[in-house]
C-alpha atoms as a PDB file:
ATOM      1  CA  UNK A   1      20.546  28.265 -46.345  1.00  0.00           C
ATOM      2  CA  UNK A   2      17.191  28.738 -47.844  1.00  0.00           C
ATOM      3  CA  UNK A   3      15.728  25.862 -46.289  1.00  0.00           C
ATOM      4  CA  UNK A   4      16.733  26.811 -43.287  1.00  0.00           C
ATOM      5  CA  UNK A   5      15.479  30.700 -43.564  1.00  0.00           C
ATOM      6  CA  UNK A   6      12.194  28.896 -44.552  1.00  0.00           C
ATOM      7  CA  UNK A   7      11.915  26.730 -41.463  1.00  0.00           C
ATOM      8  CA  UNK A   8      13.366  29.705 -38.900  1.00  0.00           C
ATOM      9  CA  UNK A   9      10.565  31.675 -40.805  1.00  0.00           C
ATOM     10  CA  UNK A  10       7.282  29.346 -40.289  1.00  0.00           C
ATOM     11  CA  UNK A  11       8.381  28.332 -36.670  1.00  0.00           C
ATOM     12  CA  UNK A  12       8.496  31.892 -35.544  1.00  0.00           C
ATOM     13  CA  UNK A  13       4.759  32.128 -37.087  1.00  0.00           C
ATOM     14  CA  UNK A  14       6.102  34.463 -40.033  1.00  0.00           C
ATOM     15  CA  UNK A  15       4.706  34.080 -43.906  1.00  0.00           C
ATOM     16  CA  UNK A  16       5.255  36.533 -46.630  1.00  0.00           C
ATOM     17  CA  UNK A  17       2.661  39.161 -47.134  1.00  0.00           C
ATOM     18  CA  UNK A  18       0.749  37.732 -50.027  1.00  0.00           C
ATOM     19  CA  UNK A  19      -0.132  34.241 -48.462  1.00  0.00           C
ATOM     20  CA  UNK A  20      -1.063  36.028 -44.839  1.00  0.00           C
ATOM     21  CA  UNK A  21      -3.222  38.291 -46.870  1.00  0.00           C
ATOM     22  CA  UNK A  22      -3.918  35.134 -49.189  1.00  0.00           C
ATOM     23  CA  UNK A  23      -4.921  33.874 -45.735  1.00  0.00           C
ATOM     24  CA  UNK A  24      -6.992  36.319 -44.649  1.00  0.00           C
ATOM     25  CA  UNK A  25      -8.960  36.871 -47.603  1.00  0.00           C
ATOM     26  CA  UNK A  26      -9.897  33.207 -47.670  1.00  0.00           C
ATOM     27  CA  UNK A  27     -11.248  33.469 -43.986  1.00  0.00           C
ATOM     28  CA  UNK A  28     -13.482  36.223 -45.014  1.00  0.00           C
ATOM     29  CA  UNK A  29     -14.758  34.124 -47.423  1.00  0.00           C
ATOM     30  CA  UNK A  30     -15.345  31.688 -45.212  1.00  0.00           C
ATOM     31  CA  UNK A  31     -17.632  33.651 -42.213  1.00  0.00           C
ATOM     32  CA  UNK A  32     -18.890  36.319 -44.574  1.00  0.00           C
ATOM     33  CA  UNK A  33     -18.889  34.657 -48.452  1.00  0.00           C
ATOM     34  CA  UNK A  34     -21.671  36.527 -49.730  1.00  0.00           C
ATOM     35  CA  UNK A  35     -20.309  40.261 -48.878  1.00  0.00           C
ATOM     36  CA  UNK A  36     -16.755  38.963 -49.571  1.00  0.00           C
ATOM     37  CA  UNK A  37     -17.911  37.951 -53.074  1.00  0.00           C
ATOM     38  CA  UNK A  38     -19.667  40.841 -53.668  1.00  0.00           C
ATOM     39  CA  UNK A  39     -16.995  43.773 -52.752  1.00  0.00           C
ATOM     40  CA  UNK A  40     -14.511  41.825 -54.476  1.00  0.00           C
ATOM     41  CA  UNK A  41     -16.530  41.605 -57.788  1.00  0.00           C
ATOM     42  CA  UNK A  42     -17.615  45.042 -57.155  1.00  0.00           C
ATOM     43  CA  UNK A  43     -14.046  46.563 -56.803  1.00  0.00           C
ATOM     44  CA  UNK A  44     -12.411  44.525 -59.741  1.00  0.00           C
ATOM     45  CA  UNK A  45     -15.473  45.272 -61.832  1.00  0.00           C
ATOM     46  CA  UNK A  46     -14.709  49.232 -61.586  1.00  0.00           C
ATOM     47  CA  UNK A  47     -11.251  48.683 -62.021  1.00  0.00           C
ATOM     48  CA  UNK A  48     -11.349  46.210 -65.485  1.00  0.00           C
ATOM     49  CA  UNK A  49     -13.724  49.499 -66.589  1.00  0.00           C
ATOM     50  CA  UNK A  50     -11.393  52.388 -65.691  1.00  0.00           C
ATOM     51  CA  UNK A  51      -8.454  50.324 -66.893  1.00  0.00           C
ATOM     52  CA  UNK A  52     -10.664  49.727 -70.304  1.00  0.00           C
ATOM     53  CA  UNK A  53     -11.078  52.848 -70.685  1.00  0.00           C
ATOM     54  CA  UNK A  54      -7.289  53.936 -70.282  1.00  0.00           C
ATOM     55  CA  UNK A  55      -6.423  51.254 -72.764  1.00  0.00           C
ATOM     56  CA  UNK A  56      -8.950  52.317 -75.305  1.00  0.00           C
ATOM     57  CA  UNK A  57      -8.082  55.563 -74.791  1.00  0.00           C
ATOM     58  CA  UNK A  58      -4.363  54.675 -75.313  1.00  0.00           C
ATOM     59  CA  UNK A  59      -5.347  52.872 -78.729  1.00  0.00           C
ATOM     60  CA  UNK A  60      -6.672  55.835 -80.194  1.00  0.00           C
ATOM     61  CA  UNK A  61      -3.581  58.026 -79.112  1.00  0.00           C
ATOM     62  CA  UNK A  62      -5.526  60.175 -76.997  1.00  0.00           C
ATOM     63  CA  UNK A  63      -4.939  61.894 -73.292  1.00  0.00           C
ATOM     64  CA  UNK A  64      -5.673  59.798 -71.004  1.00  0.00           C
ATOM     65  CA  UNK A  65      -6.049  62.010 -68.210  1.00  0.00           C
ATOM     66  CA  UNK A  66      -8.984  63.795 -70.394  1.00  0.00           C
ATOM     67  CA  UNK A  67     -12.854  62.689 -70.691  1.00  0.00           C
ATOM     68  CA  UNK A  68     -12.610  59.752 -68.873  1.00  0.00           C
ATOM     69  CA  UNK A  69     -16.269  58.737 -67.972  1.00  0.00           C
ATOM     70  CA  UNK A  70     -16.213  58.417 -64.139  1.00  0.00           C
ATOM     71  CA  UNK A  71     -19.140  57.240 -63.774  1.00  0.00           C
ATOM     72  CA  UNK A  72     -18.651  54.368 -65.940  1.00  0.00           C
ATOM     73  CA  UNK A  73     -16.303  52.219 -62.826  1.00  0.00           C
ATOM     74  CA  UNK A  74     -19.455  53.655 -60.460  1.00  0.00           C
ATOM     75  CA  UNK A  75     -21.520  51.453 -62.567  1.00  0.00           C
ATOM     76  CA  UNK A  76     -19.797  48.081 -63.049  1.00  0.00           C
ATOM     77  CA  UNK A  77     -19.298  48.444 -58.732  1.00  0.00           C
ATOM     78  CA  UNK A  78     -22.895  48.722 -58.370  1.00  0.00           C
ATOM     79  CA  UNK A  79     -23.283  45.891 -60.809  1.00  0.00           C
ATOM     80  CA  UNK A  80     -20.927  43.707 -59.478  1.00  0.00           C
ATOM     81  CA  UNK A  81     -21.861  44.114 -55.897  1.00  0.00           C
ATOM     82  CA  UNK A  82     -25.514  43.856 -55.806  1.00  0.00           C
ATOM     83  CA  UNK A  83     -26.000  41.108 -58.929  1.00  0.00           C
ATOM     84  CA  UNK A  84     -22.543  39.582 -59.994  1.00  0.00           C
ATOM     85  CA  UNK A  85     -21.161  38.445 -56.422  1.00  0.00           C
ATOM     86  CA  UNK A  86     -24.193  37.509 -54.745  1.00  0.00           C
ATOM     87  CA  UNK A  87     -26.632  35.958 -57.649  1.00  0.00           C
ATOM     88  CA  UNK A  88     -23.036  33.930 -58.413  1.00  0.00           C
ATOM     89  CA  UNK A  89     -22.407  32.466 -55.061  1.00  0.00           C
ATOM     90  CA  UNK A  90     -25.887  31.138 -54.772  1.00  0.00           C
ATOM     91  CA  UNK A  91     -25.737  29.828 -58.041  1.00  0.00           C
ATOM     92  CA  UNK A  92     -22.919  27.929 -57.435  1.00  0.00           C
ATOM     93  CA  UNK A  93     -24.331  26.129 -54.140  1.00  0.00           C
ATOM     94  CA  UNK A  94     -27.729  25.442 -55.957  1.00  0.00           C
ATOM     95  CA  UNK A  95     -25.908  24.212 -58.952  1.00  0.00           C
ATOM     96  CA  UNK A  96     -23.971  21.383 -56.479  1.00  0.00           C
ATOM     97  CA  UNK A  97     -27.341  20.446 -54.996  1.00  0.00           C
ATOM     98  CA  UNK A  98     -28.956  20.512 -59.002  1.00  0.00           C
ATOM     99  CA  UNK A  99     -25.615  18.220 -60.349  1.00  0.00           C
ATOM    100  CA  UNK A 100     -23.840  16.666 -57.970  1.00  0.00           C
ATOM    101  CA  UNK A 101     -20.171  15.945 -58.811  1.00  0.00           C
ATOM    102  CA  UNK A 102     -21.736  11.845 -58.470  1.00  0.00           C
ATOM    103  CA  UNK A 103     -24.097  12.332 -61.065  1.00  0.00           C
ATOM    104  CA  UNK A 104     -23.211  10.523 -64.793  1.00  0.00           C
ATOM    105  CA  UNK A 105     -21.637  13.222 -66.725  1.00  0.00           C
ATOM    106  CA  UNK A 106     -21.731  15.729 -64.001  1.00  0.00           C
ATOM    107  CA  UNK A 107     -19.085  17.806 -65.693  1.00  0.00           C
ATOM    108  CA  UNK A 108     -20.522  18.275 -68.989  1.00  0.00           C
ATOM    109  CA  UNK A 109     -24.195  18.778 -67.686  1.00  0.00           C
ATOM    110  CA  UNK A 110     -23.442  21.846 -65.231  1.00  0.00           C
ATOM    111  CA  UNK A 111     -21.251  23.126 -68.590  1.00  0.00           C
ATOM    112  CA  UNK A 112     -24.343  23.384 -69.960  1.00  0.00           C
ATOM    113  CA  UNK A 113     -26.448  24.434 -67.286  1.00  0.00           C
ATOM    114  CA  UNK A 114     -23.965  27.390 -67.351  1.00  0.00           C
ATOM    115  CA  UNK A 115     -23.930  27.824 -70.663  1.00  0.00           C
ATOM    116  CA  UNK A 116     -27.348  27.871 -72.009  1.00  0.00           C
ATOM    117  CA  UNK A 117     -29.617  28.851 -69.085  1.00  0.00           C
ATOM    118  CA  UNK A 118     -26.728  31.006 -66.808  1.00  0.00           C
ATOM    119  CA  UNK A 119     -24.818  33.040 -69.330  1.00  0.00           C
ATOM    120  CA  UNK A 120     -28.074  34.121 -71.602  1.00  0.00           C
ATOM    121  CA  UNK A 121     -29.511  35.045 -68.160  1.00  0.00           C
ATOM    122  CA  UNK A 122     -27.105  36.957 -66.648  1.00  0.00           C
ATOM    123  CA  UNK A 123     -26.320  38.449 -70.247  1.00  0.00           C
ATOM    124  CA  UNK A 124     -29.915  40.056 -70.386  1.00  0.00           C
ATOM    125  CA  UNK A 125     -28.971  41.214 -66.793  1.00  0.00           C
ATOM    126  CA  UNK A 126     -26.396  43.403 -67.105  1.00  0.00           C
ATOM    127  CA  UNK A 127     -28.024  45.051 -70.595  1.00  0.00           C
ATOM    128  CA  UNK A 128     -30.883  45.780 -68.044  1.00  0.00           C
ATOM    129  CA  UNK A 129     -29.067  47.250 -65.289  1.00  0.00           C
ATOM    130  CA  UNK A 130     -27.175  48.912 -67.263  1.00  0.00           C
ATOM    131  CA  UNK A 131     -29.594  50.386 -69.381  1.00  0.00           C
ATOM    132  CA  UNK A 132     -31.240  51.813 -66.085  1.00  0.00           C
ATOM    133  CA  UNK A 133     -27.971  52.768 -64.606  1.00  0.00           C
ATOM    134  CA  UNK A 134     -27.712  54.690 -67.790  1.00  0.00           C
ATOM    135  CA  UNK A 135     -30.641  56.793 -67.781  1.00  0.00           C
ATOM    136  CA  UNK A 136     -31.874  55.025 -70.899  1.00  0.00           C
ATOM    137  CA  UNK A 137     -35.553  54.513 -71.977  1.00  0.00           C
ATOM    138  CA  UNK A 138     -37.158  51.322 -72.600  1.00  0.00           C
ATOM    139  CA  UNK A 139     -36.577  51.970 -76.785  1.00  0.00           C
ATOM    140  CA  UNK A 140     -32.818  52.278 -75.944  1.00  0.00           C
ATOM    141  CA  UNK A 141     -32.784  49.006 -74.196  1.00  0.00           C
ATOM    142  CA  UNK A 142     -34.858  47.667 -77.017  1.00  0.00           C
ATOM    143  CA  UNK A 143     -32.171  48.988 -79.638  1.00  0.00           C
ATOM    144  CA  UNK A 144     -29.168  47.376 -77.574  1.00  0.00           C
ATOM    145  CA  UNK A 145     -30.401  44.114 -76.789  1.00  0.00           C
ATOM    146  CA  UNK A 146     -31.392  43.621 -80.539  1.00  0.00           C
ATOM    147  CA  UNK A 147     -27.827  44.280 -82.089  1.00  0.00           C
ATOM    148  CA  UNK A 148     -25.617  43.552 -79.150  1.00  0.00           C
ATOM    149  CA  UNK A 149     -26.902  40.735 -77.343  1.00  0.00           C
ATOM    150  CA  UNK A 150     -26.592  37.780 -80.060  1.00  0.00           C
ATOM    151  CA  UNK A 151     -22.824  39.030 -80.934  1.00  0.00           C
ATOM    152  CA  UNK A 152     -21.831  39.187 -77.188  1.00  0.00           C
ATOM    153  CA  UNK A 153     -23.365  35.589 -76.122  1.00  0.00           C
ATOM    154  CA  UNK A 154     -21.436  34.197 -79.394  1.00  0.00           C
ATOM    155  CA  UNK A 155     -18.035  35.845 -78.108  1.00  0.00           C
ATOM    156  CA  UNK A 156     -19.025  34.261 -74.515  1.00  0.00           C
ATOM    157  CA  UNK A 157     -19.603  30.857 -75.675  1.00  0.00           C
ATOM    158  CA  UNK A 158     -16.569  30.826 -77.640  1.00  0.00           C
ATOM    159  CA  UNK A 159     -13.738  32.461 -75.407  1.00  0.00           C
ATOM    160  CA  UNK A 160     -15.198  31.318 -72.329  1.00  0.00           C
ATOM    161  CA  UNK A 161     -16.541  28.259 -72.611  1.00  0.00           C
ATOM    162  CA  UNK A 162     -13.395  26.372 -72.121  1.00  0.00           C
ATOM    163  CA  UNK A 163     -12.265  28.416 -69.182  1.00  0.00           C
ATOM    164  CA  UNK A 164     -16.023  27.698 -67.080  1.00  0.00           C
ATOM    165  CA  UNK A 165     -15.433  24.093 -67.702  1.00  0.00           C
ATOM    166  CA  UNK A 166     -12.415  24.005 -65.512  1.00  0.00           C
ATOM    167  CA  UNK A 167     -13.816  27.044 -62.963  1.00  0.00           C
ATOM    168  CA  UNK A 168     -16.920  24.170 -62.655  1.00  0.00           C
ATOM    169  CA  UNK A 169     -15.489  21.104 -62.283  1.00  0.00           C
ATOM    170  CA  UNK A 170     -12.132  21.853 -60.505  1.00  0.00           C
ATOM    171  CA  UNK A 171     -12.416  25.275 -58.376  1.00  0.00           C
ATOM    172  CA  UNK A 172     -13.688  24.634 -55.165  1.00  0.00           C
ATOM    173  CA  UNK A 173     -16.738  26.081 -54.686  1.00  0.00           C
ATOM    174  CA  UNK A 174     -16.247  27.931 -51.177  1.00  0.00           C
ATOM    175  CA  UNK A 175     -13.638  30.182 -53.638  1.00  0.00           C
ATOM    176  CA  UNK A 176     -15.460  29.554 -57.001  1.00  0.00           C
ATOM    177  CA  UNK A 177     -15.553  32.672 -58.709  1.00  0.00           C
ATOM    178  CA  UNK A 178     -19.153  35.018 -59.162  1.00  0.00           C
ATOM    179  CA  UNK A 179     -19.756  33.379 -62.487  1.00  0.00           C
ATOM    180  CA  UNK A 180     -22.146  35.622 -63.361  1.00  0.00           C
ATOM    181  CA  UNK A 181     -19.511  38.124 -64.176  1.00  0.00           C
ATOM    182  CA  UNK A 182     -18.282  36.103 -67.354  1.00  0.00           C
ATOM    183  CA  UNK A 183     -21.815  35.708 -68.645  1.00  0.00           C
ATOM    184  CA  UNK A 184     -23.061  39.334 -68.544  1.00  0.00           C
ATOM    185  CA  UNK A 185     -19.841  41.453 -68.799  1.00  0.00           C
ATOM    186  CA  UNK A 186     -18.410  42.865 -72.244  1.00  0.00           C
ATOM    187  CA  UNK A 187     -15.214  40.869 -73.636  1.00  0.00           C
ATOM    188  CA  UNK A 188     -15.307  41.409 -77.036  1.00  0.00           C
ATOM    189  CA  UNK A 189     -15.242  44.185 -79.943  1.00  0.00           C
ATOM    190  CA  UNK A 190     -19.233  43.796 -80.754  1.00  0.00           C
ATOM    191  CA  UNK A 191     -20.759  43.874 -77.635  1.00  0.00           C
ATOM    192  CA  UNK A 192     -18.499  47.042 -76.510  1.00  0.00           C
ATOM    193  CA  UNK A 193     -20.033  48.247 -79.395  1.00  0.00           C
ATOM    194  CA  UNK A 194     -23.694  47.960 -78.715  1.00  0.00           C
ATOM    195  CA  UNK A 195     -23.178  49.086 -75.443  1.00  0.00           C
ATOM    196  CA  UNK A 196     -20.906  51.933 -75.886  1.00  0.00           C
ATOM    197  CA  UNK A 197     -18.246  50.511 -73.517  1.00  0.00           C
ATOM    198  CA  UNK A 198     -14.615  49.653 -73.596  1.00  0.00           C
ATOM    199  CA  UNK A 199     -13.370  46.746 -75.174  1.00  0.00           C
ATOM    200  CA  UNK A 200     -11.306  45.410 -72.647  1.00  0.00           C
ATOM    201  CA  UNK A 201     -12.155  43.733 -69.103  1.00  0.00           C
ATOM    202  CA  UNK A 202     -10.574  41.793 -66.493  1.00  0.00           C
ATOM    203  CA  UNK A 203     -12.618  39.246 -65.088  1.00  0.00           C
ATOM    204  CA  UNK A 204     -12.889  38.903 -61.499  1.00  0.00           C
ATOM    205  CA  UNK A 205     -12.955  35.002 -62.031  1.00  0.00           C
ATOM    206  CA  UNK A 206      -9.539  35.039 -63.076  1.00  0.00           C
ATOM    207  CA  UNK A 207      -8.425  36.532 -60.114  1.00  0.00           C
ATOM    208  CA  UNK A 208     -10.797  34.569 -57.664  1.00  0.00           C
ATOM    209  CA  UNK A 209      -9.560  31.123 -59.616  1.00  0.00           C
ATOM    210  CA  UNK A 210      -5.719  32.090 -59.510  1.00  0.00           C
ATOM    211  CA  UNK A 211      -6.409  33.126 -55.889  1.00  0.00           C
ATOM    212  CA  UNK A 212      -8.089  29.270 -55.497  1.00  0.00           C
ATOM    213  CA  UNK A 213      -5.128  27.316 -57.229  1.00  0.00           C
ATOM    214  CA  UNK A 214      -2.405  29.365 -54.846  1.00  0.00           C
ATOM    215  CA  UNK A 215      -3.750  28.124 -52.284  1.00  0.00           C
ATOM    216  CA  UNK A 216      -4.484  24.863 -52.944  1.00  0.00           C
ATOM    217  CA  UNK A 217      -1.670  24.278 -54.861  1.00  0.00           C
ATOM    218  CA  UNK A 218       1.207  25.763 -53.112  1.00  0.00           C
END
């Protein structure tokens, strides 16, 4: 009965919502990938913030629906729009052209490409931006590189390491996530610390990645 409410259901040109909007997501990303990339990151990036802050706020038992810092999602949706989603997508092409997937090792040399050059990069980035985003002087982006930046690139390395090895080597790069997001964005206790941010995020890679597998997969 199934298979044949399946069958009825494709010949009459019908899919569930999520794969037609699957569908046409992944047709944006084909004719306009840049701006695609970039309003996605920018939208999930103000929504891991707001959502960080609810949780944080939950954690220490207060109101939520008091002193939430507004401004904080208008941030991480300039970030992610104007530096995470584009400066990701064209460092994904160039790093094909750099290490081709032919290359001796390929895998484990763009892991480090992304690693040591990428993620420090990017990392510096978003302290920057953020600092000016802020309001901050050059003394308080001084003060937070100096005790926040080591601790954060530590906690990058180690939880994400694993996770850009696979988004590298096995994502297709037409839907490979803006990877700049993992690399500059806080994830851990000590660098929501130094900044003064929440603790919490939700990568846009994740979604972008689980978004890639669907399709390729299903």
């Amino acid at each position: 009965m199934a298979p044949a409410a399946s069958k009825l259901r494709a010949e009459a040109g019908l899919e569930p919502l999520p794969r037609r909007a699957l569908s046409q997501y992944l047709r944006l990303l084909r004719l306009y990938p840049v701006l695609t990339k970039a309003a996605t990151s920018g939208i999930l990036s103000a929504l891991g913030n707001f959502l960080a802050q609810l949780i944080e706020k939950k954690q220490k038992k207060e109101n939520c629906s008091q002193k939430l810092d507004v401004s904080g999602p208008l941030r991480y949706a300039i970030y992610g729009f104007f530096f995470t989603g584009p400066l990701g997508h064209f460092f994904y092409l160039l790093m094909e052209r750099w290490i081709p997937s032919d290359v001796p090792l390929a895998g484990i040399k763009r892991l480090l490409l992304d690693r040591l050059l990428f993620a420090p990069a990017f990392l510096s980035l978003f302290f920057l931006v953020m600092n000016f985003l802020e309001g901050q002087d050059t003394a308080a982006f001084t003060a937070k590189m100096k005790s926040g930046f080591w601790p954060a690139l530590r906690m990058n390395w180690r939880v994400w390491t694993p996770v850009q090895f696979i988004n590298i080597n096995y994502i297709p790069v037409q839907v490979r996530p803006a990877r700049c997001q993992a690399s500059s964005f806080p994830r851990a206790q000590p660098f929501s610390r130094a900044l003064g941010h929440p603790r919490f995020w939700i990568p846009p890679e994740a979604f972008l990645s689980a978004l890639s597998c669907y399709h390729y997969w299903i």
